[in-house]
Protein backbone atom coordinates (compact mmCIF):
# COMPACT_ATOMS: atom_id res chain seq x y z
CA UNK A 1 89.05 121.28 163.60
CA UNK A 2 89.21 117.60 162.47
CA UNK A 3 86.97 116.99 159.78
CA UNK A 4 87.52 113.65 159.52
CA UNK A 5 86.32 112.70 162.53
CA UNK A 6 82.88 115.26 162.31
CA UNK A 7 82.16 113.50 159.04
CA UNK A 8 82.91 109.90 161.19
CA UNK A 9 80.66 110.89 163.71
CA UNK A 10 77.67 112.31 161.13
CA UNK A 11 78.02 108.88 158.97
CA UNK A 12 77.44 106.87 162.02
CA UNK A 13 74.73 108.32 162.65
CA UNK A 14 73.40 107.82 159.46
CA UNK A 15 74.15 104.11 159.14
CA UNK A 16 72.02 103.80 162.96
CA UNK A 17 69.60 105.44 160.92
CA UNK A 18 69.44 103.20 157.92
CA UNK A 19 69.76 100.28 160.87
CA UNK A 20 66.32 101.53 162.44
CA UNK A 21 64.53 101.99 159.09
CA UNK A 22 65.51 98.51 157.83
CA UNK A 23 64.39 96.52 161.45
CA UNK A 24 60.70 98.85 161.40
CA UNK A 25 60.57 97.46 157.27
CA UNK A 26 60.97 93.99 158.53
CA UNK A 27 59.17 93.74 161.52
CA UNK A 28 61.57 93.75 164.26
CA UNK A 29 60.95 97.40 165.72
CA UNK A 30 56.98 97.70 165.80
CA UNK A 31 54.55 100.30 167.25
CA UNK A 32 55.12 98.79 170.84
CA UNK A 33 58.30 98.50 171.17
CA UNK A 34 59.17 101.47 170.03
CA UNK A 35 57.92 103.10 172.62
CA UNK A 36 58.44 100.95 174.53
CA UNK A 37 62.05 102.35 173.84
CA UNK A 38 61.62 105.28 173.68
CA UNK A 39 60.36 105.27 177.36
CA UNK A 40 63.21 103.33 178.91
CA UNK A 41 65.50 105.82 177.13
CA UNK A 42 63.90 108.51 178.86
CA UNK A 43 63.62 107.40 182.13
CA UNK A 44 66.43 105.49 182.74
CA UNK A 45 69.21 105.99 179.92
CA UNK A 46 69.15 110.00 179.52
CA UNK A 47 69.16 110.33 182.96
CA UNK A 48 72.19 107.91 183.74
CA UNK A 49 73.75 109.51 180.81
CA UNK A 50 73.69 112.71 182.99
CA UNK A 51 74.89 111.69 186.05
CA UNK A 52 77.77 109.80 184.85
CA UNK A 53 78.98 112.69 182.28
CA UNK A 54 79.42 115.13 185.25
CA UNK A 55 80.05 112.76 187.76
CA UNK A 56 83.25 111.70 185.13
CA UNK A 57 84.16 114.85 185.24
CA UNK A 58 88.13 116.25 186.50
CA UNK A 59 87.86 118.10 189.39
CA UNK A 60 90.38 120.98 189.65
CA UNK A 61 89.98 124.66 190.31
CA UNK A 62 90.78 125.63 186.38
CA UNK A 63 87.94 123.20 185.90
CA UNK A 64 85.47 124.39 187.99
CA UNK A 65 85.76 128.09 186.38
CA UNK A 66 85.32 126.57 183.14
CA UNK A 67 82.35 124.17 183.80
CA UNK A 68 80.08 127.61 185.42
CA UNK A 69 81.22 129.75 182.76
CA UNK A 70 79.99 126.78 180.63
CA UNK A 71 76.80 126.67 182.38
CA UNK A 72 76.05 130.42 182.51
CA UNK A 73 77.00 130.81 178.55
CA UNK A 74 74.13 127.41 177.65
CA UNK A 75 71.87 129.13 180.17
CA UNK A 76 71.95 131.95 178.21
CA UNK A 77 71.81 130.56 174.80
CA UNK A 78 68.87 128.26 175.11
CA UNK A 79 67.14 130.77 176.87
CA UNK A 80 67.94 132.92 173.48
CA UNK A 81 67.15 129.66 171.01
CA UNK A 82 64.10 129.69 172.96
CA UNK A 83 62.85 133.27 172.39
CA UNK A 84 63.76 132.68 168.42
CA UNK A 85 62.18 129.85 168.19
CA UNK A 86 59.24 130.75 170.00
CA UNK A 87 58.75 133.81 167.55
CA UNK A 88 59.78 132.21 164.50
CA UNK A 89 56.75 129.51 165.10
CA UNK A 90 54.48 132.54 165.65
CA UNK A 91 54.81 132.98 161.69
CA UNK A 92 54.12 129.55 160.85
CA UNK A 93 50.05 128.78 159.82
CA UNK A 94 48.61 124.71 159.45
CA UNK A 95 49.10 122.16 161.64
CA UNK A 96 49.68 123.06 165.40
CA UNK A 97 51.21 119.63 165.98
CA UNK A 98 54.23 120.18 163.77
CA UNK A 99 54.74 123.78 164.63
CA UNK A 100 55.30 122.39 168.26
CA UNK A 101 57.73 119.83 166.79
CA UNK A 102 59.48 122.61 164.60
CA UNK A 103 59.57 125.20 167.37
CA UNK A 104 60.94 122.39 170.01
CA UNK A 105 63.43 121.27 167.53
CA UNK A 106 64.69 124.79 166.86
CA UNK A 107 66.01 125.28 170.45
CA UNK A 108 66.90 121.08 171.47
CA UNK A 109 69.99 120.41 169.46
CA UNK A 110 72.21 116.89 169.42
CA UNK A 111 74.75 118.50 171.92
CA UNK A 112 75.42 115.05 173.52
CA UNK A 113 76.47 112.20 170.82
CA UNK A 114 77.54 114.64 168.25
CA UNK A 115 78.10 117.95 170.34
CA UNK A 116 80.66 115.97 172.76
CA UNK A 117 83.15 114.66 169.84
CA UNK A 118 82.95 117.80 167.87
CA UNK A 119 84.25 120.13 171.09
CA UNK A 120 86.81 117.33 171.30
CA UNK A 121 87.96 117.59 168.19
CA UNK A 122 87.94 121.40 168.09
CA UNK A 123 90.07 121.60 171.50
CA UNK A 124 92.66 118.25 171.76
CA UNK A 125 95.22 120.24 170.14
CA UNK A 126 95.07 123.66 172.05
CA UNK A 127 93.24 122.60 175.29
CA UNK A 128 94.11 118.79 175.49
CA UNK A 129 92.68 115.29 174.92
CA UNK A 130 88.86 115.48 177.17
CA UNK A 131 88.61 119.24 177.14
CA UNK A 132 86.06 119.13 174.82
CA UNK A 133 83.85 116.83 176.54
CA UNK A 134 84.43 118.09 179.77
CA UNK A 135 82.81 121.73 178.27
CA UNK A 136 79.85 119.31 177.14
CA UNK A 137 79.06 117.41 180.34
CA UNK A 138 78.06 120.91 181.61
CA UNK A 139 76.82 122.87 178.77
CA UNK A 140 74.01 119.17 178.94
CA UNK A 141 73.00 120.89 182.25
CA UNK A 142 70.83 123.64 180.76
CA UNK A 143 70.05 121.48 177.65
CA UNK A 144 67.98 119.12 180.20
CA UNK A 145 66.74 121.69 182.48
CA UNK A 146 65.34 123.29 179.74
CA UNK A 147 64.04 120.49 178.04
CA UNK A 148 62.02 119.01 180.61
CA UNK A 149 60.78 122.26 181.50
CA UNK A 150 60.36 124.95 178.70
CA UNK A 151 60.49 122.10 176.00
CA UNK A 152 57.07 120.00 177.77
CA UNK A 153 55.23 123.18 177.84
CA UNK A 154 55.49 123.27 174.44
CA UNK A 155 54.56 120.11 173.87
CA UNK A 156 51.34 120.87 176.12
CA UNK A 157 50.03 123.47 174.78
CA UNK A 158 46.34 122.69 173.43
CA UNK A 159 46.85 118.86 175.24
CA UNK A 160 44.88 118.58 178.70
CA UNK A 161 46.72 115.33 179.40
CA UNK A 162 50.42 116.81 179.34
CA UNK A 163 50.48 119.58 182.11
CA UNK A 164 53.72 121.29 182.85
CA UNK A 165 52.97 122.11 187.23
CA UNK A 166 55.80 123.73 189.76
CA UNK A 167 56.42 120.04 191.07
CA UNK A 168 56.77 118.37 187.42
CA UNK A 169 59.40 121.71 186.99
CA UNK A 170 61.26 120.64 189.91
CA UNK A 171 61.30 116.90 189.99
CA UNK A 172 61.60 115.53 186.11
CA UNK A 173 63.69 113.46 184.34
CA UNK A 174 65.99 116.16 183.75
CA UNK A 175 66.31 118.50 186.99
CA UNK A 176 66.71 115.50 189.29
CA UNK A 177 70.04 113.97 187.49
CA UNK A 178 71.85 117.34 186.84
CA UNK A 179 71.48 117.59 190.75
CA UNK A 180 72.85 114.56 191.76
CA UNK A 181 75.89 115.15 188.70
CA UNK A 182 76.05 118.44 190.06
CA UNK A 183 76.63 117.43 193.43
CA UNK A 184 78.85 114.55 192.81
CA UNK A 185 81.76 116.64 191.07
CA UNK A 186 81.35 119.25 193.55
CA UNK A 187 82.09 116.53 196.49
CA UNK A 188 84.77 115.27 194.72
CA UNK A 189 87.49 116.72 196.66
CA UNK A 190 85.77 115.24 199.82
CA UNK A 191 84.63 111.89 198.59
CA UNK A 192 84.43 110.69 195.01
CA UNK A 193 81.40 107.83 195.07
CA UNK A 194 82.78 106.96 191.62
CA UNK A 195 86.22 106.29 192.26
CA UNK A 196 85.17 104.54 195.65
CA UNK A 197 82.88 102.35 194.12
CA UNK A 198 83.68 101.35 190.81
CA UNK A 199 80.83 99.20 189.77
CA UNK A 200 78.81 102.64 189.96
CA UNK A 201 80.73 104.53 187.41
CA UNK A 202 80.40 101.52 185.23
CA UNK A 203 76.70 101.01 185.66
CA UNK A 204 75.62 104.60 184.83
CA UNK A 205 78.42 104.46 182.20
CA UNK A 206 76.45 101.46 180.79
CA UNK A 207 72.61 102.91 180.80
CA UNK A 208 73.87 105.70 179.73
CA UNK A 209 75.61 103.96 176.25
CA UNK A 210 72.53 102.70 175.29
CA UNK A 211 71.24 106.29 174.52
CA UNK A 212 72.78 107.06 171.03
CA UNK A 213 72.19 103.79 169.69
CA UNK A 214 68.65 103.10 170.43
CA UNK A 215 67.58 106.97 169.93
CA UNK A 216 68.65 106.90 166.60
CA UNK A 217 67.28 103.02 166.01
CA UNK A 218 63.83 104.93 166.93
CA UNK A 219 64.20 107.74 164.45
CA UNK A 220 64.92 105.71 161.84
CA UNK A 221 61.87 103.25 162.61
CA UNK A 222 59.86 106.01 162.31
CA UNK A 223 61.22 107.33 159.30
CA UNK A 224 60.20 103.62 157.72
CA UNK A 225 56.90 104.74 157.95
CA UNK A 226 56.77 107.51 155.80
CA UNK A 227 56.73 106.98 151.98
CA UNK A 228 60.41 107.83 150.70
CA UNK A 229 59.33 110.85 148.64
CA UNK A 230 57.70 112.52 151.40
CA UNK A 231 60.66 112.42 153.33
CA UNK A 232 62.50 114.43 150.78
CA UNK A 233 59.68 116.56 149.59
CA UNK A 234 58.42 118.22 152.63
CA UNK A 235 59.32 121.90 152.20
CA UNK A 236 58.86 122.87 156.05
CA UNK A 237 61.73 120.13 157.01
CA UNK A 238 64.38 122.74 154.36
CA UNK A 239 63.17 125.79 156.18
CA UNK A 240 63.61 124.33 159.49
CA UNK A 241 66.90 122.77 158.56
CA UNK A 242 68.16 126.16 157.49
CA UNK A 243 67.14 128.02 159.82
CA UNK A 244 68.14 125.38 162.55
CA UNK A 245 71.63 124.80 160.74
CA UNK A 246 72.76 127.99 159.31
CA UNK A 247 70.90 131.38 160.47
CA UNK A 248 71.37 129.78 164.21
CA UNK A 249 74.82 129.37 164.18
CA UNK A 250 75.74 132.40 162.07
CA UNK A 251 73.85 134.68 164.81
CA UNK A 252 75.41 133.31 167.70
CA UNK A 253 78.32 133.13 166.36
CA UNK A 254 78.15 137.19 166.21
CA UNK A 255 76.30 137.83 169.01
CA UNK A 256 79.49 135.47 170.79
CA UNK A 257 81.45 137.83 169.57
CA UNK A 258 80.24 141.01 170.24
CA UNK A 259 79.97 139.86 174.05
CA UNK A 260 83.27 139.11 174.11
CA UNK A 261 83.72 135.82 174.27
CA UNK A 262 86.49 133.91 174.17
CA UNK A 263 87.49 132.31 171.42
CA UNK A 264 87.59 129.23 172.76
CA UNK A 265 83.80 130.05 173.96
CA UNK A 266 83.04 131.05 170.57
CA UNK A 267 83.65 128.07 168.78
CA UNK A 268 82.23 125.81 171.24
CA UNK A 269 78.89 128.26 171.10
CA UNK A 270 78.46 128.19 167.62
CA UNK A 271 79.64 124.52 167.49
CA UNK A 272 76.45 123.85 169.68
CA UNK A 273 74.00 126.18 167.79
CA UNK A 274 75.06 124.50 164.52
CA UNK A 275 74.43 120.80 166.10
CA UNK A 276 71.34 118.79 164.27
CA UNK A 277 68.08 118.44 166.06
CA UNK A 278 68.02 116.19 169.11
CA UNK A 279 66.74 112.73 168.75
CA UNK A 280 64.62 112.92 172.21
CA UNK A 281 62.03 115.14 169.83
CA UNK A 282 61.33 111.70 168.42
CA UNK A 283 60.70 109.43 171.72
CA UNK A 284 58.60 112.42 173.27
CA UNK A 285 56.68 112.65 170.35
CA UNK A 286 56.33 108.98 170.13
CA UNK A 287 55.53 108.79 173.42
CA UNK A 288 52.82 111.74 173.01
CA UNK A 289 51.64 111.10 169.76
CA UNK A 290 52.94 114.51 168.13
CA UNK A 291 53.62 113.98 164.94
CA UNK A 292 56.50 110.96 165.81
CA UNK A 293 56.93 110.75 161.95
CA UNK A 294 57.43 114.22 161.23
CA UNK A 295 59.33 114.29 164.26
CA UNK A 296 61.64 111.62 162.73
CA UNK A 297 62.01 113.70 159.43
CA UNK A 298 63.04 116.35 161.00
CA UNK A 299 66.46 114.41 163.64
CA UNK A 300 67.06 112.45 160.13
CA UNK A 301 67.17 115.30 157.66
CA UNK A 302 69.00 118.24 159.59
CA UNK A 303 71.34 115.00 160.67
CA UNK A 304 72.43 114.21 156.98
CA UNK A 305 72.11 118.01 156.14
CA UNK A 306 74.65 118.43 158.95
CA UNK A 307 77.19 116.92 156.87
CA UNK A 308 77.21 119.49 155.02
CA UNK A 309 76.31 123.02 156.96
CA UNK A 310 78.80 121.81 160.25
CA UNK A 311 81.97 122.49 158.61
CA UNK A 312 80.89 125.50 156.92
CA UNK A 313 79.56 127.36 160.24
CA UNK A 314 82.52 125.59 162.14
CA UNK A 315 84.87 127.68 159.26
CA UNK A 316 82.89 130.69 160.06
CA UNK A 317 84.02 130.80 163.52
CA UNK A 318 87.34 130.36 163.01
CA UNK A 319 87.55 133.16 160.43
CA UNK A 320 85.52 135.44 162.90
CA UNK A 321 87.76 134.58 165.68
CA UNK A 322 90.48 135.64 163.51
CA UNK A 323 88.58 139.46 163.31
């Protein structure tokens, strides 16, 4: 695995972070136009970012065993991460608004901005340069079916004015995209829109760009509001961020392993169980009014503590694949 390019990725994030703090301290982000943000991201960026990762996609018959061997193997794991998390929350007492942020984090994980390079740098050398991402753009297919479905009714519960109903399951921001991905890469033999009309590809490329950059501008406004100290001080951040960024991993990356997997599987499954929270948590919860600043504390903390735990877990696997 390249480390150098995992602690690249983890210190860019960090310096969007400090980016977002410093424009909330003087007055260019603000309560409006952050979400503001946050809802363009959502509507339009995450699900551009969707169509054009699997519409970008190679089509060829190696590639199409991978990408629903892919999908099966996230299927299963966040329907897993969601079980864990949903009993691990159970134990939790105070605050209902943060144990929905806590248990939401627990199963959402950055699979996208930092999930995407890490596969790549775990596979150029044995699979090839792309083979990493290629895993990602459909491992994301679970992440958002799952988040706009399992990950709202979390959010809802105890709110009359978020409802989760059979149409808002079918037709979200999340289901609607992965079908029209889905369907583009599996007409690609037949007619590739992207290839035929360039200006598409480039557009969705585009909207979906702004995703990283603004997401984490938002997390680190937030975090600006929130007195230093309390950022560092807040006990049930550590527990999540070890249980999000260590006990996570480490069980998948045995329960991978007892299955059978791979080992190509297996470090790409504990790769995205060891990814920091997702930065969506922080626009839905700004958008909701859940906690945004916990929220925040949560993406930025398990994002710098990442650092640290990602190469350790990432080690892990390799040993165990070694077994």
């Amino acid at each position: 695995m390249n480390f150098s390019a995992l602690l690249s990725i983890i210190l860019t994030l960090f310096l969007l972070l400090v980016c977002g703090l410093v424009a909330r301290k003087v007055g260019v982000i603000n309560d409006a136009s952050s979400k503001g943000l946050s809802r363009l991201i959502i509507s339009i960026g995450q699900p551009a970012m969707i169509i054009a990762a699997l519409a970008s996609a190679e089509y060829t018959k190696e590639n199409l065993t991978v990408a629903w061997q892919v999908t099966l193997i996230s299927f299963a794991m966040h329907s897993l991460l969601a079980l864990l998390a949903f009993g691990i929350c159970r134990l939790l007492k105070k605050n209902p608004d943060q144990i929905k942020i806590f248990e939401f984090s627990l199963v959402f994980g950055n699979c996208g901005f930092i999930g995407f390079p890490i596969l790549d740098s775990i596979f150029e050398k044995s699979l090839g340069p792309g083979a990493g991402s290629f895993m990602g753009a459909f491992y994301v297919i679970s992440f958002h079916l799952f988040l706009w479905t399992w990950g709202i009714i979390i959010l809802a519960r105890g709110r009359e004015d978020i409802r989760m109903t059979p149409k808002k399951a079918i037709f979200n921001y999340g289901t609607i995209p992965c079908a029209i991905g889905v369907a583009m890469y599996l007409f690609k033999p037949i007619f590739d829109i992207t290839a035929e009309f360039d200006f598409l590809g480039k557009s969705l490329n585009y909207l979906g760009n702004l995703c990283t950059p603004i997401s984490v501008l938002i997390t680190g406004a937030l975090l600006a509001t929130l007195p230093l100290q309390k950022i560092f001080t807040n006990k049930r951040i550590y527990l999540h961020a070890a249980i999000k960024l260590l006990a996570l991993p480490v069980i998948f990356c045995f329960l991978a392993k007892l299955c059978g997997l791979s080992d190509t599987y297996l470090l790409m499954v504990v790769a995205m169980a060891g990814v920091p929270s997702a930065a969506t948590i922080t626009m839905l919860a700004e958008l909701y009014d859940i906690e945004p600043a916990y929220a925040s504390q949560t993406v930025g903390m398990t994002s710098v503590l990442s650092t640290a735990t990602l190469p350790v877990v990432m080690l892990l696997a390799e040993w165990v694949c070694t077994i």
